[in-house]
C-alpha atoms as a PDB file:
ATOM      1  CA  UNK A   1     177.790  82.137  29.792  1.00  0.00           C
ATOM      2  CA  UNK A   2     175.453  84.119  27.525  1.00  0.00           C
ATOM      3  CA  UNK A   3     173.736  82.137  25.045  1.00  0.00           C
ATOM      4  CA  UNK A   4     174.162  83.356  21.671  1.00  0.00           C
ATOM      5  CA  UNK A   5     172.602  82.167  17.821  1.00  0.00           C
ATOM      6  CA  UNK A   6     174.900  80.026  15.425  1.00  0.00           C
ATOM      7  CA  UNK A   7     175.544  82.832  13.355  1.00  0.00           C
ATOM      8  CA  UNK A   8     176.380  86.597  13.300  1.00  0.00           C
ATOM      9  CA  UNK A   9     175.125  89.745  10.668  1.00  0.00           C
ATOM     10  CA  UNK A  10     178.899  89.787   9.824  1.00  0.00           C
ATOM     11  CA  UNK A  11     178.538  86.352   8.550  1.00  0.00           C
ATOM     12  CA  UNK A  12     175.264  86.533   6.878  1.00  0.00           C
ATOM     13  CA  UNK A  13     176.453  89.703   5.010  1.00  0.00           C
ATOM     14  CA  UNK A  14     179.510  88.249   4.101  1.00  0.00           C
ATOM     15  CA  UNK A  15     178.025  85.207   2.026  1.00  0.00           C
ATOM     16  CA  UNK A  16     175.442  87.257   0.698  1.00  0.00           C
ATOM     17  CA  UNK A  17     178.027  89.372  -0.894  1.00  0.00           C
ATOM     18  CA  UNK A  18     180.452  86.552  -1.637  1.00  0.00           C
ATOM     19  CA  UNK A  19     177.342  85.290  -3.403  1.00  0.00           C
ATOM     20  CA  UNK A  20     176.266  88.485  -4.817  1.00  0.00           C
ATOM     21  CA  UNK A  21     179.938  88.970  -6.412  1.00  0.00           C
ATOM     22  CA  UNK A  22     179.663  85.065  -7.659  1.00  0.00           C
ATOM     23  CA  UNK A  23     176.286  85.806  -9.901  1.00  0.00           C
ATOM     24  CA  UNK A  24     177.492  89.175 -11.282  1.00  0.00           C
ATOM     25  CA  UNK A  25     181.007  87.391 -12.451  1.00  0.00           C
ATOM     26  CA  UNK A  26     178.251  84.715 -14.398  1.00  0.00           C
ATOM     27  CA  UNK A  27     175.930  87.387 -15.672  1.00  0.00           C
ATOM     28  CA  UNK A  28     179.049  90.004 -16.421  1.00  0.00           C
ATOM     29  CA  UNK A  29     179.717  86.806 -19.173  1.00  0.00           C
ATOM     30  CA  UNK A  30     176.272  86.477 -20.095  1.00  0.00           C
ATOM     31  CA  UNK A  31     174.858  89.982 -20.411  1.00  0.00           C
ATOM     32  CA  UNK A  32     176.251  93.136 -22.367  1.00  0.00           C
ATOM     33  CA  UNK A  33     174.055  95.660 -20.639  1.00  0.00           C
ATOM     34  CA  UNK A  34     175.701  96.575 -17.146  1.00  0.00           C
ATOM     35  CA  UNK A  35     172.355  96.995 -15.606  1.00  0.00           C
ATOM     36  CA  UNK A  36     170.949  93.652 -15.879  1.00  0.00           C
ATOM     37  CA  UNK A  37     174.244  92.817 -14.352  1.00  0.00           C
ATOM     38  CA  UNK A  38     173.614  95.362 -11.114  1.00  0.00           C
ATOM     39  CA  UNK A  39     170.306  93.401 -11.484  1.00  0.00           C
ATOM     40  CA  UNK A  40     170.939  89.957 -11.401  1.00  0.00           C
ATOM     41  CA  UNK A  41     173.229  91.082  -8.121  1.00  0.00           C
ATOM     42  CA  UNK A  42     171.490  92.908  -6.464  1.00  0.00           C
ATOM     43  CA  UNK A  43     168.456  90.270  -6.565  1.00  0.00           C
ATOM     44  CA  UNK A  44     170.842  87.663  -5.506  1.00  0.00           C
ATOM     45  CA  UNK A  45     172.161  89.956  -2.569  1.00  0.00           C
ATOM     46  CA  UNK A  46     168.945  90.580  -1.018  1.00  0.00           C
ATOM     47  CA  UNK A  47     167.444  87.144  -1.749  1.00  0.00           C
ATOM     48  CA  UNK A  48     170.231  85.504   0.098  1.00  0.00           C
ATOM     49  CA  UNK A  49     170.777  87.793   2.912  1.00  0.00           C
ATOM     50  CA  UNK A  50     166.358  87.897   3.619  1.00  0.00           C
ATOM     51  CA  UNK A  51     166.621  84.052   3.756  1.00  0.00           C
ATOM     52  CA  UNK A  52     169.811  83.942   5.680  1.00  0.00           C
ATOM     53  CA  UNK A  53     168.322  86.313   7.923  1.00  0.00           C
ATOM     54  CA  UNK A  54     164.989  84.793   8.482  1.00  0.00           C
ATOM     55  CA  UNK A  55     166.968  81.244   9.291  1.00  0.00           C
ATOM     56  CA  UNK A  56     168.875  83.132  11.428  1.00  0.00           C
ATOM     57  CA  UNK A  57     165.674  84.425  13.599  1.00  0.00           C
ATOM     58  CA  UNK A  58     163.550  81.100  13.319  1.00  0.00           C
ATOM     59  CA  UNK A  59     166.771  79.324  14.738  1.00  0.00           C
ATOM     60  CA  UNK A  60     165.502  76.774  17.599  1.00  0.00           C
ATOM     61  CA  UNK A  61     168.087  77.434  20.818  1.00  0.00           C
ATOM     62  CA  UNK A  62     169.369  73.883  22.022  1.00  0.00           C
ATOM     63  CA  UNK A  63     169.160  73.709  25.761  1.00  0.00           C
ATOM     64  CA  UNK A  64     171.387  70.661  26.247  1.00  0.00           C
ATOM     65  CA  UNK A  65     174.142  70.903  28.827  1.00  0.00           C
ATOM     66  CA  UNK A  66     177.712  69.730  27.436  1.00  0.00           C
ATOM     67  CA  UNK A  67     178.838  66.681  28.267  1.00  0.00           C
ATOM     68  CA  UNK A  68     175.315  65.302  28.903  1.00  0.00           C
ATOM     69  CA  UNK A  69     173.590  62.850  26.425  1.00  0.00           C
ATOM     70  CA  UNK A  70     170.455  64.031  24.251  1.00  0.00           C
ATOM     71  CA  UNK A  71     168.752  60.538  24.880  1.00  0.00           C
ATOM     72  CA  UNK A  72     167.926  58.619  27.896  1.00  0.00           C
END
């Protein structure tokens, strides 16, 4: 079987926009100007996905067989 990491870009794109869409609903109540809005998502979006992402690549593969115990 092909090893493969925890998560997928699907995923990672997914929360950042679930997130993205979470911060403009706050700032659409806070702010009046639609731009600061686009903004405050659009920082959000890219924050999240960059860190998600970088997780993603620093991610340490586990080479433990299943079924076998990590300690001796």
């Amino acid at each position: 079987m092909a090893k493969t990491k925890g998560t997928s870009m699907t995923s990672v794109l997914v929360i950042a926009l679930v997130s993205s869409a979470f911060v403009s609903l706050i700032a659409w109540g806070s702010f009046t100007d639609p731009i600061r809005i686009v903004i405050a998502a659009g920082i959000t979006f890219v924050t999240v996905f960059v860190g998600l992402l970088l997780l993603k690549v620093f991610q340490k593969d586990d080479d433990v067989k299943p079924g076998v115990p990590r300690l001796k």
